[in-house]
PDB file of N, CA and C in Angstrom:
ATOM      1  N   UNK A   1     -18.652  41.407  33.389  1.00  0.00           N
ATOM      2  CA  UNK A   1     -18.790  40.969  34.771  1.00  0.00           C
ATOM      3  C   UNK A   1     -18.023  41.921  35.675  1.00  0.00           C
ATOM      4  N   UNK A   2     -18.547  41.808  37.150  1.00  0.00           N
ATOM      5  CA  UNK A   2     -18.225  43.262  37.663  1.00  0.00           C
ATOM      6  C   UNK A   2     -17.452  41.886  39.020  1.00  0.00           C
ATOM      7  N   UNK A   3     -16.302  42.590  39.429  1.00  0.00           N
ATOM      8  CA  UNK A   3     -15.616  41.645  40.494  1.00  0.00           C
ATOM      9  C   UNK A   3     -15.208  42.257  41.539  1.00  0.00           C
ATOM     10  N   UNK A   4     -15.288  42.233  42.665  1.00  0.00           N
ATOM     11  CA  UNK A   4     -14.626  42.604  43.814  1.00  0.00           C
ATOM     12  C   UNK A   4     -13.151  42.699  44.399  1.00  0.00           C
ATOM     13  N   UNK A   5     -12.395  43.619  44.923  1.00  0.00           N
ATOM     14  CA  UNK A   5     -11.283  43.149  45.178  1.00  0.00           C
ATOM     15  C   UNK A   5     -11.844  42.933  46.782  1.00  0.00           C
ATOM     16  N   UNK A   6     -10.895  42.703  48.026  1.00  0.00           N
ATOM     17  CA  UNK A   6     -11.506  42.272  49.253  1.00  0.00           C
ATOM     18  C   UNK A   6     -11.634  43.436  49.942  1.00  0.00           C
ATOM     19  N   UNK A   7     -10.670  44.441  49.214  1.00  0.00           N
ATOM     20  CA  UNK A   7     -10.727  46.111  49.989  1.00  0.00           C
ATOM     21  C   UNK A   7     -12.257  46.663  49.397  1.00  0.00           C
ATOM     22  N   UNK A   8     -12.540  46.612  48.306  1.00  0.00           N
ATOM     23  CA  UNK A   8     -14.055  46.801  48.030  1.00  0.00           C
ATOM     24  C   UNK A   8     -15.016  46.062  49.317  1.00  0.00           C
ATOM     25  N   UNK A   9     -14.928  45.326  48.593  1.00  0.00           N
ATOM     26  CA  UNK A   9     -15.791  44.408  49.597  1.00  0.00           C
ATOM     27  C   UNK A   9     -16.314  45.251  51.268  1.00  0.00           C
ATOM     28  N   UNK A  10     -14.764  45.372  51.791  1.00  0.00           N
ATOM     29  CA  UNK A  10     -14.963  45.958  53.227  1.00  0.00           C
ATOM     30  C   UNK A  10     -15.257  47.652  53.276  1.00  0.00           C
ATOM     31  N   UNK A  11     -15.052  48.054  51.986  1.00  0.00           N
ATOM     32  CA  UNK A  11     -15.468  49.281  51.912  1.00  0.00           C
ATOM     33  C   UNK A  11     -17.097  49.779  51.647  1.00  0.00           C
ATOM     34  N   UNK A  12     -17.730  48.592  51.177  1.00  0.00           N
ATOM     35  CA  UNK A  12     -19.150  48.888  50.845  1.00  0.00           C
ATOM     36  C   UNK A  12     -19.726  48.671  52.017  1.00  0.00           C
ATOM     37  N   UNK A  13     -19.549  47.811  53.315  1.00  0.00           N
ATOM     38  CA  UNK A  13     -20.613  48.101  54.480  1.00  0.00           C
ATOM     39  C   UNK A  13     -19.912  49.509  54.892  1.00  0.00           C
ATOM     40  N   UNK A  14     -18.945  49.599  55.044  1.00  0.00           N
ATOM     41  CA  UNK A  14     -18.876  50.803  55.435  1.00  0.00           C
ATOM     42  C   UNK A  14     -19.263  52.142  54.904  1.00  0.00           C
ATOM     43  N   UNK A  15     -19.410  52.560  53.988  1.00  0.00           N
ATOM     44  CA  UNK A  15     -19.641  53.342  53.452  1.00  0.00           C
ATOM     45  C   UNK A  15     -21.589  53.536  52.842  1.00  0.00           C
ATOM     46  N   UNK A  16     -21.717  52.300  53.437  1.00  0.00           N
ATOM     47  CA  UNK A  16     -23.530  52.248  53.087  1.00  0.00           C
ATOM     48  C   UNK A  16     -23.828  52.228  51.693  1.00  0.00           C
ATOM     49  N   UNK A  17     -22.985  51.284  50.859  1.00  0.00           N
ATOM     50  CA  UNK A  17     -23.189  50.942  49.465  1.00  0.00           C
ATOM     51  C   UNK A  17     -23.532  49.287  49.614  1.00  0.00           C
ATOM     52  N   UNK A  18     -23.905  48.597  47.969  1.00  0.00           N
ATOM     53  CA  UNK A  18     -24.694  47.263  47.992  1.00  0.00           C
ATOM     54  C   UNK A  18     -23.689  47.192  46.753  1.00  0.00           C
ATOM     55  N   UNK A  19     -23.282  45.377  46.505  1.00  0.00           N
ATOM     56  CA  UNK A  19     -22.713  45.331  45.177  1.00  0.00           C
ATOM     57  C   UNK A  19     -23.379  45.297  44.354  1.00  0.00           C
ATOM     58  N   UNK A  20     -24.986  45.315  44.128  1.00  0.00           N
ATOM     59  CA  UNK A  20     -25.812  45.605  43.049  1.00  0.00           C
ATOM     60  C   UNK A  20     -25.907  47.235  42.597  1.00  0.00           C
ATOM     61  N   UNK A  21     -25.445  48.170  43.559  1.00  0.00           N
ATOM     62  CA  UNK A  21     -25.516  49.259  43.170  1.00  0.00           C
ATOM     63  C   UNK A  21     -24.396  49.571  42.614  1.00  0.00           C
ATOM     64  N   UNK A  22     -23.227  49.162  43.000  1.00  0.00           N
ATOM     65  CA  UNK A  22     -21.923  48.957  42.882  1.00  0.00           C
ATOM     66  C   UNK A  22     -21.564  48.447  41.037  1.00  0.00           C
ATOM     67  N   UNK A  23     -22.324  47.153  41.091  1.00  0.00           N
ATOM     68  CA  UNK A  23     -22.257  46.743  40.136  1.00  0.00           C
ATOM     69  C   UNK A  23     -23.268  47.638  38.831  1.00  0.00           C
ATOM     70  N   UNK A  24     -24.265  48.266  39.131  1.00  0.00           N
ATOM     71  CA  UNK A  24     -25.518  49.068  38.478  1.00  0.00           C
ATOM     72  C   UNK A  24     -24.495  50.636  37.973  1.00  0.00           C
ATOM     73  N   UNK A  25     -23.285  50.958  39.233  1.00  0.00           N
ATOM     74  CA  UNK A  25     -22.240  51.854  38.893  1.00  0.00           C
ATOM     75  C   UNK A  25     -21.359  51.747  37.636  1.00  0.00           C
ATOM     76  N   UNK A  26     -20.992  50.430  37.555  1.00  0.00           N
ATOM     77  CA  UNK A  26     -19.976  50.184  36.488  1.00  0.00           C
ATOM     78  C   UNK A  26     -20.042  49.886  35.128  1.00  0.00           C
ATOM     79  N   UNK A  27     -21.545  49.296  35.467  1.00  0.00           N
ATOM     80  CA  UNK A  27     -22.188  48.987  33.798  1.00  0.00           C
ATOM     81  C   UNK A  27     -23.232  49.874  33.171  1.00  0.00           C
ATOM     82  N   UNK A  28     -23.448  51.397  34.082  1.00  0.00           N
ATOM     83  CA  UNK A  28     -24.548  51.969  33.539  1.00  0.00           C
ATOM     84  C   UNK A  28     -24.404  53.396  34.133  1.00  0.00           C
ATOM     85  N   UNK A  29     -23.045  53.998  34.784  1.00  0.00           N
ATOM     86  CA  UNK A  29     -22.989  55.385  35.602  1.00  0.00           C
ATOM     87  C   UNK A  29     -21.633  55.216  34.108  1.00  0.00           C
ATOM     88  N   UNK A  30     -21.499  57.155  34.797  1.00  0.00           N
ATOM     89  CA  UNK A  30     -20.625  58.005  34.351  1.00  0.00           C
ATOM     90  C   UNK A  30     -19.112  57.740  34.502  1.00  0.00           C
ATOM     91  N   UNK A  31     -18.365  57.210  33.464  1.00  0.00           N
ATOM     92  CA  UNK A  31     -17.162  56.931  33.574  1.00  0.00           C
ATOM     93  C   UNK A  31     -16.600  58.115  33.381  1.00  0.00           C
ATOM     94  N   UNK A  32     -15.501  58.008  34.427  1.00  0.00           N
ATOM     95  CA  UNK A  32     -14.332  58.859  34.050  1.00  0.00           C
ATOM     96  C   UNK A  32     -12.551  58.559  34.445  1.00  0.00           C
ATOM     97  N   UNK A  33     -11.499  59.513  33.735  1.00  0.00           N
ATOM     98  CA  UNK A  33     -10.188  58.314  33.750  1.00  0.00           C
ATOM     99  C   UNK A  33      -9.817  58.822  35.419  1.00  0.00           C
ATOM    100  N   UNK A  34      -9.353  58.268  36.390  1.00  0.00           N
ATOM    101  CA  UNK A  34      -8.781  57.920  37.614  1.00  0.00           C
ATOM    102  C   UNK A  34      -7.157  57.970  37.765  1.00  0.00           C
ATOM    103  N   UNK A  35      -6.461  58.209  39.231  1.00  0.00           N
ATOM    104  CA  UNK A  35      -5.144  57.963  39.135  1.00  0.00           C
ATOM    105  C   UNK A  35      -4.998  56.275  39.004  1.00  0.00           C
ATOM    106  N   UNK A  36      -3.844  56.318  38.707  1.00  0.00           N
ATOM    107  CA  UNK A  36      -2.913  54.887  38.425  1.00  0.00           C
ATOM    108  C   UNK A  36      -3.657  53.963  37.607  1.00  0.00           C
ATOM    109  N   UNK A  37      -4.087  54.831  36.545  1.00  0.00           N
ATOM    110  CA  UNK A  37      -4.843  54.227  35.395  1.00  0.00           C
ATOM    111  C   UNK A  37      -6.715  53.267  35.476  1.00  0.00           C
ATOM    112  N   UNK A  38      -6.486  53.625  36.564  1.00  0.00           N
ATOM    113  CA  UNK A  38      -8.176  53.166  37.034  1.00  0.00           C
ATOM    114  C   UNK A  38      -8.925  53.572  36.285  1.00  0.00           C
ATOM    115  N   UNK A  39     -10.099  53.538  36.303  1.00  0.00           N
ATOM    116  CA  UNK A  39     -10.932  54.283  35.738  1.00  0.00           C
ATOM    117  C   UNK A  39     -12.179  54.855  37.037  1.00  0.00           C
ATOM    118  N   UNK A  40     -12.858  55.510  36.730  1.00  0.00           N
ATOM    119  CA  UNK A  40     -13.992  55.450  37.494  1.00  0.00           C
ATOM    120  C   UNK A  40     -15.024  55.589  36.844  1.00  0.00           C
ATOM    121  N   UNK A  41     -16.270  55.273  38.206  1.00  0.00           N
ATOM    122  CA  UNK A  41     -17.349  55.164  37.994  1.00  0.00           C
ATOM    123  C   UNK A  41     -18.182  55.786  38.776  1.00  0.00           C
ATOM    124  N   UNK A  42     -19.575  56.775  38.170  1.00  0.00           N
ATOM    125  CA  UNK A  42     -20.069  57.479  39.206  1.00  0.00           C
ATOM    126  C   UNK A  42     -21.718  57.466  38.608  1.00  0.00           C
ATOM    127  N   UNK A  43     -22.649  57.377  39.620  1.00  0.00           N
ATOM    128  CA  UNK A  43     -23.901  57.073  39.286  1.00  0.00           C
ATOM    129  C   UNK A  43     -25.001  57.520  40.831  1.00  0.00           C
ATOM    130  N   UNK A  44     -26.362  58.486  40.456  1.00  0.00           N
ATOM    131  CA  UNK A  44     -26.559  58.379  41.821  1.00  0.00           C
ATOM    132  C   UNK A  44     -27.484  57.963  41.763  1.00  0.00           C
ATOM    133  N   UNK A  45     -28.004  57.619  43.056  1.00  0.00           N
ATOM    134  CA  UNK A  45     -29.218  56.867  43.632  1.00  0.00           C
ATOM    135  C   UNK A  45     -30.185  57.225  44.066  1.00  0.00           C
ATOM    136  N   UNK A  46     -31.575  57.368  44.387  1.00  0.00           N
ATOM    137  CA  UNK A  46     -32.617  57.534  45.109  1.00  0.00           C
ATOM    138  C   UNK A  46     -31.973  57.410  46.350  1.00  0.00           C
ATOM    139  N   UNK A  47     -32.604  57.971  47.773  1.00  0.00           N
ATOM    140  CA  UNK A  47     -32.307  57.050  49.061  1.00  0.00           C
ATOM    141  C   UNK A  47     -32.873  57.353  49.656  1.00  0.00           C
ATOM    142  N   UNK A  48     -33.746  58.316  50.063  1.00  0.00           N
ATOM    143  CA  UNK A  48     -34.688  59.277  50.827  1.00  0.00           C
ATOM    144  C   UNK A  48     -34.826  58.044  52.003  1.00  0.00           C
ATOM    145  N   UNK A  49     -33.498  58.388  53.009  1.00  0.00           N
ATOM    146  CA  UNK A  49     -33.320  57.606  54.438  1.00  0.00           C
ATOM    147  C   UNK A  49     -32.391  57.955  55.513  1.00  0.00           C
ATOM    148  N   UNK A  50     -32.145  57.722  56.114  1.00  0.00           N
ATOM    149  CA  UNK A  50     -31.222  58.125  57.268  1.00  0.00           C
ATOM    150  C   UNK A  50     -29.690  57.524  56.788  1.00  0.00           C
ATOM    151  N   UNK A  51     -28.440  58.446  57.262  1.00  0.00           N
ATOM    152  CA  UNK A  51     -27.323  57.526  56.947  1.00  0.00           C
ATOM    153  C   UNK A  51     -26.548  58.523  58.258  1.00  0.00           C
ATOM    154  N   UNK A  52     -25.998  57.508  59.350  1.00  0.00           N
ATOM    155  CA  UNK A  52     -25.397  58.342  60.747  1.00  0.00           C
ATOM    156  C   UNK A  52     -26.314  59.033  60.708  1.00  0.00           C
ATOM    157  N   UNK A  53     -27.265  59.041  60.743  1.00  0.00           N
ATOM    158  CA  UNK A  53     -28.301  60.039  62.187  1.00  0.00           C
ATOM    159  C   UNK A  53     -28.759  61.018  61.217  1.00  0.00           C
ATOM    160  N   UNK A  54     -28.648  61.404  59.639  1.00  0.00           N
ATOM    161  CA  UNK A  54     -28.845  62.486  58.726  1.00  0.00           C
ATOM    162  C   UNK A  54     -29.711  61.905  57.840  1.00  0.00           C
ATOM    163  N   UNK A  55     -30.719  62.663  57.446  1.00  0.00           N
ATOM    164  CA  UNK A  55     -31.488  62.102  56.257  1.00  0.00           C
ATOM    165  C   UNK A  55     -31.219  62.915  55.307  1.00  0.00           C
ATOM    166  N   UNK A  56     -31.027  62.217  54.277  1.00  0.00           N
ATOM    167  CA  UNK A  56     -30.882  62.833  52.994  1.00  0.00           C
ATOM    168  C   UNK A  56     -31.350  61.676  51.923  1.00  0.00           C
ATOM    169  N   UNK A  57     -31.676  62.540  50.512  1.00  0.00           N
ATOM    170  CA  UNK A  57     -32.884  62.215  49.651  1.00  0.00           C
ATOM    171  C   UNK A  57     -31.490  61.266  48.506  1.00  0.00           C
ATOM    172  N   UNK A  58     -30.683  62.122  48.279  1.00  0.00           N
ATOM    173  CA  UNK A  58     -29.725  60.727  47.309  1.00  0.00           C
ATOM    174  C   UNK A  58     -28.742  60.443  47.499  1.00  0.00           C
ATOM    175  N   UNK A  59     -28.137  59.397  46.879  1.00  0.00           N
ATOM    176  CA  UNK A  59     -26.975  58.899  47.158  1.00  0.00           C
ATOM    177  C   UNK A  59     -26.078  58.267  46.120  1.00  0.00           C
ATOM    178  N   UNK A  60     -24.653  58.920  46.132  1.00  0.00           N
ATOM    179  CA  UNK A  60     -24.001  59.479  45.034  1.00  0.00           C
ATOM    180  C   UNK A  60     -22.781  57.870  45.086  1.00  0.00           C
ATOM    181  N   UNK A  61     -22.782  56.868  44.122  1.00  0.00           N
ATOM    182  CA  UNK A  61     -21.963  55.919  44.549  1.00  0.00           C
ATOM    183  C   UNK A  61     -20.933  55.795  43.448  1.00  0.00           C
ATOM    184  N   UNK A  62     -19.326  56.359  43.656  1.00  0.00           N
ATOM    185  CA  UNK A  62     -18.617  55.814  43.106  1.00  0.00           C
ATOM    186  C   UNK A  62     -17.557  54.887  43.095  1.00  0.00           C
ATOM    187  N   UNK A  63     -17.410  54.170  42.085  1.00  0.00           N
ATOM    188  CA  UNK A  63     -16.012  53.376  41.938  1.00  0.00           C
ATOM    189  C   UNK A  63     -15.059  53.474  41.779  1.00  0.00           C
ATOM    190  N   UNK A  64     -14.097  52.531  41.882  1.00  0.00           N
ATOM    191  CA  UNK A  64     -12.476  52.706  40.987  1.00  0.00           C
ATOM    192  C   UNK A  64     -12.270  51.639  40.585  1.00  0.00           C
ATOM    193  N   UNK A  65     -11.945  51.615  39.613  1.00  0.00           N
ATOM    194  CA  UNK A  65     -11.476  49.675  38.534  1.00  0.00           C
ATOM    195  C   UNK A  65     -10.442  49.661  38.021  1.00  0.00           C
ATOM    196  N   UNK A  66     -10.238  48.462  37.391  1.00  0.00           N
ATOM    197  CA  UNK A  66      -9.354  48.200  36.662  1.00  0.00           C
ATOM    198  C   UNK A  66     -10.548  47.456  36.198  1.00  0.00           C
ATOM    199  N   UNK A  67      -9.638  47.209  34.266  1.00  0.00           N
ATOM    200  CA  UNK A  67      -9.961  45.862  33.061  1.00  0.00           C
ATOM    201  C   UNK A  67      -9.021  44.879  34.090  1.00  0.00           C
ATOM    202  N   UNK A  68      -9.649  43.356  33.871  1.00  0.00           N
ATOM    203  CA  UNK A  68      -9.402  42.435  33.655  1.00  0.00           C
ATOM    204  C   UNK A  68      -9.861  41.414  32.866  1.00  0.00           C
ATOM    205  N   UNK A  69      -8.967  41.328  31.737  1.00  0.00           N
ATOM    206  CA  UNK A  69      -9.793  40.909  30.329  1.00  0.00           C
ATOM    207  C   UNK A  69     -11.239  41.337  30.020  1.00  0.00           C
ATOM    208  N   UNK A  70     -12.011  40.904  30.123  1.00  0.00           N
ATOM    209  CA  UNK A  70     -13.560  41.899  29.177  1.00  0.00           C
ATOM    210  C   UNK A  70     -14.415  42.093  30.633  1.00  0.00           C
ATOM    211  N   UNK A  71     -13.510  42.035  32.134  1.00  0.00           N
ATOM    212  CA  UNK A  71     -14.159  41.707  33.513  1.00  0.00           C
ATOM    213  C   UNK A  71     -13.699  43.237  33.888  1.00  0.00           C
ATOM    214  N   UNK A  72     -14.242  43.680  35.152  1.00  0.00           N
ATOM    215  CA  UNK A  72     -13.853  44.890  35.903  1.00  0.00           C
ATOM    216  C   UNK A  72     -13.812  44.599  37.010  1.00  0.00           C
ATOM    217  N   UNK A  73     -12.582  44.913  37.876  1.00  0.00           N
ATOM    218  CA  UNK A  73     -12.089  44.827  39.244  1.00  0.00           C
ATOM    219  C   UNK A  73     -12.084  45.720  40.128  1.00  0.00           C
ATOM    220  N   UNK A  74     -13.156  46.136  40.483  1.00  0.00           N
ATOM    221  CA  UNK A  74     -13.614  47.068  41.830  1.00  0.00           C
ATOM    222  C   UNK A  74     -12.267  46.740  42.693  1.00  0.00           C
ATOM    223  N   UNK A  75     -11.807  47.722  42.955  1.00  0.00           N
ATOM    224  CA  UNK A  75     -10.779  48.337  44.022  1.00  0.00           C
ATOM    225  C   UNK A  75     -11.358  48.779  45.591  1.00  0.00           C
ATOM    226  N   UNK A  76     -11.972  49.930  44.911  1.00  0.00           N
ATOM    227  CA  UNK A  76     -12.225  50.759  46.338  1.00  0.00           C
ATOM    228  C   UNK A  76     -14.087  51.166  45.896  1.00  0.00           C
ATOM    229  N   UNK A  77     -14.548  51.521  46.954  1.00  0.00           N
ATOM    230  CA  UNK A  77     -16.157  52.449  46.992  1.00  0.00           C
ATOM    231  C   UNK A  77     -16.249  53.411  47.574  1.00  0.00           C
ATOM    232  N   UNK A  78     -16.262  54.608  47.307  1.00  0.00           N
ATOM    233  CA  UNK A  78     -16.985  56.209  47.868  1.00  0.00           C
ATOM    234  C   UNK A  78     -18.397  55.913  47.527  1.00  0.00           C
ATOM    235  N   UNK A  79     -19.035  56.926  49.078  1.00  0.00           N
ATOM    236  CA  UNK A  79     -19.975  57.151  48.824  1.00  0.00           C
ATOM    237  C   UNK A  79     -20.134  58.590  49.058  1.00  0.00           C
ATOM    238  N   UNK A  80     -21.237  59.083  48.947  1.00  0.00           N
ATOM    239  CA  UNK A  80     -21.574  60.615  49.095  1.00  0.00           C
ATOM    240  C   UNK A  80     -23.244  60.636  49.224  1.00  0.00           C
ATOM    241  N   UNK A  81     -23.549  61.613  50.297  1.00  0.00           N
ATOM    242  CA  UNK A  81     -24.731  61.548  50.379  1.00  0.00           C
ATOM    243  C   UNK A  81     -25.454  62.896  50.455  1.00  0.00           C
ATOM    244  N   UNK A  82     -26.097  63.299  49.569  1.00  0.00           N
ATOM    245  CA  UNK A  82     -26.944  64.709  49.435  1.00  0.00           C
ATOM    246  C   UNK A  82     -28.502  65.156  49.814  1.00  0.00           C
TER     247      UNK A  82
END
């Protein structure tokens, strides 16, 4: 199970991420190890759409977690758009 912290949360409208993609990041993108023992998560997307006034074709969404017991605790969301 994939969980939110509340700084996630406010980081995904901003950044033009969804917690299904979010969540599609953690159980099925590219892990790698993070500072302060996080881990991350990186996976990209289709998007062929506008994001601020720019169109671009994908979109690059990563995470940062922690374990909590067999659960993962989304911290923060980057996005990147190419």
């Amino acid at each position: 199970m994939v969980r939110f912290h509340p700084h996630a949360l406010e980081r995904l409208s901003e950044r033009g991420a969804t917690e299904d993609e979010v969540r599609a990041t953690v159980l099925g993108g590219e892990r790698f190890p993070a500072k302060f023992g996080r881990a991350g998560f990186r996976r990209n997307f289709p998007f062929d759409s506008m994001w601020r006034d720019r169109h671009y074709a994908m979109k690059q969404v990563e995470t940062f977690a922690v374990p909590e017991g067999e659960d993962w605790l989304v911290i923060t969301v980057v996005t990147r758009y190419y």
